[in-house]
C-alpha atoms as a PDB file:
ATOM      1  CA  UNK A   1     147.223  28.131 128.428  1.00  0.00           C
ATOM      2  CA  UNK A   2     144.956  25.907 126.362  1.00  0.00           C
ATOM      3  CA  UNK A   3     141.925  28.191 124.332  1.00  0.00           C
ATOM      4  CA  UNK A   4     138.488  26.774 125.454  1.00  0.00           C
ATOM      5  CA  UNK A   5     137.062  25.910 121.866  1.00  0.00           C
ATOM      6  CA  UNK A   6     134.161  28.225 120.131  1.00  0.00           C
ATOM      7  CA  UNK A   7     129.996  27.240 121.004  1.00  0.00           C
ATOM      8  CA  UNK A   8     130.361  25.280 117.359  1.00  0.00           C
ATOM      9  CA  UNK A   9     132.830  23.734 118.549  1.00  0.00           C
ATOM     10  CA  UNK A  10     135.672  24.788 116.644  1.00  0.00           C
ATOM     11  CA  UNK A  11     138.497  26.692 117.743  1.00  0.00           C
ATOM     12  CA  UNK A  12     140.934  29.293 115.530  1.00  0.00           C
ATOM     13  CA  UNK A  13     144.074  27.899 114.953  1.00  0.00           C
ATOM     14  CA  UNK A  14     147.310  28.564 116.869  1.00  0.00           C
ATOM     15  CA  UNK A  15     149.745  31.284 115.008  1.00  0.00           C
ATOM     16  CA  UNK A  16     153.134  31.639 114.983  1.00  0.00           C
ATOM     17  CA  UNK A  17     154.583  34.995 114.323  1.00  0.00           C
ATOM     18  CA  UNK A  18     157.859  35.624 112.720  1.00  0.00           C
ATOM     19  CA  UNK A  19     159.283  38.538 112.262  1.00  0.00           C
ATOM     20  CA  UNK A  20     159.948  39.617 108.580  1.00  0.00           C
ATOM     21  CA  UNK A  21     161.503  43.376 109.019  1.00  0.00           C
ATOM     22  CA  UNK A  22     161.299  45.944 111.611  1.00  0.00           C
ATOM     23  CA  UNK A  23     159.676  48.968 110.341  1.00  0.00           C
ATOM     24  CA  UNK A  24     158.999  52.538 111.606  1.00  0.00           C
ATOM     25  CA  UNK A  25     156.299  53.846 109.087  1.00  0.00           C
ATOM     26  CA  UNK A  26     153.684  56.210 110.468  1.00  0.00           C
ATOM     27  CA  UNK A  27     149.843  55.116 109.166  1.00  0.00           C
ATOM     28  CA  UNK A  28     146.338  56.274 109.672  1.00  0.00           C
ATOM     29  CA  UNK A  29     144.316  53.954 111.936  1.00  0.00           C
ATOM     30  CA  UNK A  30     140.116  53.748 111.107  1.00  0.00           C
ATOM     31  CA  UNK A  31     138.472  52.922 114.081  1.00  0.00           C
ATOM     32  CA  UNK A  32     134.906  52.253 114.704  1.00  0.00           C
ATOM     33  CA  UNK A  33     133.629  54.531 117.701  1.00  0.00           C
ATOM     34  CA  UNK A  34     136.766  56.885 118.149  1.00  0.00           C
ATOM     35  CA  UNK A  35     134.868  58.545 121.019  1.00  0.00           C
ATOM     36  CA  UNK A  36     134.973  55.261 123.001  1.00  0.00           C
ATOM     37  CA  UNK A  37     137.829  54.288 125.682  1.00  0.00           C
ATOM     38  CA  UNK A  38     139.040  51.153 123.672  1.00  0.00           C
ATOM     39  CA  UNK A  39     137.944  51.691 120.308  1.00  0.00           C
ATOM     40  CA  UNK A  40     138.054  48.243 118.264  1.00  0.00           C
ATOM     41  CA  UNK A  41     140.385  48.359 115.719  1.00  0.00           C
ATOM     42  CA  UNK A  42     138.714  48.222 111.652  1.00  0.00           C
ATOM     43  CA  UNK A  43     141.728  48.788 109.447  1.00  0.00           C
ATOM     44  CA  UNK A  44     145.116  51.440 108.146  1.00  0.00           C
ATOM     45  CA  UNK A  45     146.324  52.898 105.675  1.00  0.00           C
ATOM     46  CA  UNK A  46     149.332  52.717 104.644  1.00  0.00           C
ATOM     47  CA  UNK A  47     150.477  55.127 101.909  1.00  0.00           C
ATOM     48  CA  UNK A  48     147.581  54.836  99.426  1.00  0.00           C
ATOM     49  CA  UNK A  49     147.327  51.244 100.474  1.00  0.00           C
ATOM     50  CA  UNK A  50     144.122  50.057 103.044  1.00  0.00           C
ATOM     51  CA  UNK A  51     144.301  47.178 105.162  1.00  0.00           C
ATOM     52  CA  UNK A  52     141.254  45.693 106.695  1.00  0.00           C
ATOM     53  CA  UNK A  53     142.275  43.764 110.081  1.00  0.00           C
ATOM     54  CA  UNK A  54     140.587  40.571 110.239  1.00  0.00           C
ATOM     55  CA  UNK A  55     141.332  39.820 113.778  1.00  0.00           C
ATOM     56  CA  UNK A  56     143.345  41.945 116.997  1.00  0.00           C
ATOM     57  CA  UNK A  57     145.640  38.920 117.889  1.00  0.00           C
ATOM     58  CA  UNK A  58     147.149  40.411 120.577  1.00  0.00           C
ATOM     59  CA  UNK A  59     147.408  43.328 123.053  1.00  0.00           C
ATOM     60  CA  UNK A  60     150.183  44.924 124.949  1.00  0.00           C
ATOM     61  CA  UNK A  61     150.276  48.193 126.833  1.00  0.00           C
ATOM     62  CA  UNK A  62     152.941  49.609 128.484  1.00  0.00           C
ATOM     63  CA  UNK A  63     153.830  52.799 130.060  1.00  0.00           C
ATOM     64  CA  UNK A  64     154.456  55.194 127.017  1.00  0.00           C
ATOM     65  CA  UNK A  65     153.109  52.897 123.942  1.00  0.00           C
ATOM     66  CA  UNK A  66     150.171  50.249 123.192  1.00  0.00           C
ATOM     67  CA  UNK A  67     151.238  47.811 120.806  1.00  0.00           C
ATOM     68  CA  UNK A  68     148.541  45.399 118.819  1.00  0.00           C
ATOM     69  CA  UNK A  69     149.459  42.299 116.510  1.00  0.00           C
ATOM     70  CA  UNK A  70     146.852  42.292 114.058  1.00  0.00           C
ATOM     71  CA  UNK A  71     146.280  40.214 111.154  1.00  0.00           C
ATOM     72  CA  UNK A  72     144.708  41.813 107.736  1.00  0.00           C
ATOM     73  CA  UNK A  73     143.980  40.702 104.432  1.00  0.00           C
ATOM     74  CA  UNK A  74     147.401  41.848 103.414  1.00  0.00           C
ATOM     75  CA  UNK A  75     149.547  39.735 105.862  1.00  0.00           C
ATOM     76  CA  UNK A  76     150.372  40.407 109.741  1.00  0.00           C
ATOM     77  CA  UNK A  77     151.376  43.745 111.480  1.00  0.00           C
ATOM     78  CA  UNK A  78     152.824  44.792 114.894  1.00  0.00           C
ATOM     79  CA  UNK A  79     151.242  48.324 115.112  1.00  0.00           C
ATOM     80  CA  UNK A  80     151.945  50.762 117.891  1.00  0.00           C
ATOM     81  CA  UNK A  81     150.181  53.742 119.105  1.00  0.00           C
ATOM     82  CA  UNK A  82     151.536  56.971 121.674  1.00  0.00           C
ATOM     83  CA  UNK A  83     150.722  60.280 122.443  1.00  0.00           C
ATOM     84  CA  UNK A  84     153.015  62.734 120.769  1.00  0.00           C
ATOM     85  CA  UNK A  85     153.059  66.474 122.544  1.00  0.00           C
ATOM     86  CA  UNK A  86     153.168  69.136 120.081  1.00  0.00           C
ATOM     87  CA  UNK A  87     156.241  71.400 121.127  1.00  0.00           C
ATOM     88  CA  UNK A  88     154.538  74.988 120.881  1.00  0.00           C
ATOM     89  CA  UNK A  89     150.901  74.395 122.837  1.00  0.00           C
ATOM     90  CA  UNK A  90     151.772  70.949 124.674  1.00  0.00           C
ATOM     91  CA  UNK A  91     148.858  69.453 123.450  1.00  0.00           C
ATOM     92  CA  UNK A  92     149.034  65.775 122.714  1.00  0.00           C
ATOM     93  CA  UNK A  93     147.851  63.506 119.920  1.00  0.00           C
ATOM     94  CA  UNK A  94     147.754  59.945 118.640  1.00  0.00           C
ATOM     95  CA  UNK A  95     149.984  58.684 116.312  1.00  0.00           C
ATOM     96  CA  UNK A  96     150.011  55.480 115.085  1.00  0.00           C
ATOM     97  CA  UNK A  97     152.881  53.195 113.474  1.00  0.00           C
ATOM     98  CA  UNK A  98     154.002  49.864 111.961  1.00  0.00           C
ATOM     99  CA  UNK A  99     156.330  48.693 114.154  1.00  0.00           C
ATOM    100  CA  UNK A 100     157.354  44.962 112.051  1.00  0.00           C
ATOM    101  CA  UNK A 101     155.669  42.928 108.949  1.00  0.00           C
ATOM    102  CA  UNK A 102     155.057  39.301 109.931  1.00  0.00           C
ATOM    103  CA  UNK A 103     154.700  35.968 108.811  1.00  0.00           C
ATOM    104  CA  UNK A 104     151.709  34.275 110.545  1.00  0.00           C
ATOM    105  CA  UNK A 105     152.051  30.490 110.281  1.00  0.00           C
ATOM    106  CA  UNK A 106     149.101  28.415 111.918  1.00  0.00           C
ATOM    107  CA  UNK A 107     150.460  25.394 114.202  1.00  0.00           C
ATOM    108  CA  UNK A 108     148.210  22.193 113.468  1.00  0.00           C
ATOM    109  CA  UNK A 109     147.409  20.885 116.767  1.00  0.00           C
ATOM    110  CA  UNK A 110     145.879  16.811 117.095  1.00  0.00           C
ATOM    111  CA  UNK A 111     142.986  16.428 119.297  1.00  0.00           C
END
């Protein structure tokens, strides 16, 4: 599926994502209206570390788990998000996690 270029006429380049290490590592995600249905996305923390996302890449939902590639100012992320019940009142939650650390490599394409 070819991207329909940008009003200025210029399009982002194409990314390739490798996969550097799988990760499990529970962060904090800022969002910007947390109230909303689909929040968008601002940046993490990781440890002590922030990460401001640049750009949502991609989206995937399934039935227990949405999973976002993002790319930050720090390199490229698979994050995942799911509801966790708490075992005493049932009540559930969002938790967020890294799922893998990428390598984003753009693909030159000729016109």
């Amino acid at each position: 599926m070819a991207r329909r270029p940008k009003p200025g006429g210029v399009s982002p380049p194409e990314m390739l994502f490798v996969e550097r290490a799988a990760v499990a590592e529970p962060i904090t995600v800022e969002v910007e209206r947390p109230l909303a249905f689909r929040p968008r996305l601002v940046g993490f923390w990781r440890g002590n570390v922030f990460h401001l996302i640049a750009r949502v890449v991609a989206t995937r939902r399934e039935y227990d788990a949405t999973y976002h590639r993002v790319l930050t100012d720090r390199g490229a992320f698979d994050l995942r998000s799911f509801r966790r019940a708490d075992a005493v009142t049932l009540r559930s939650r969002c938790c967020w996690e890294v799922c893998a650390e990428l390598d984003a490599i753009p693909i030159a394409r000729l016109p």
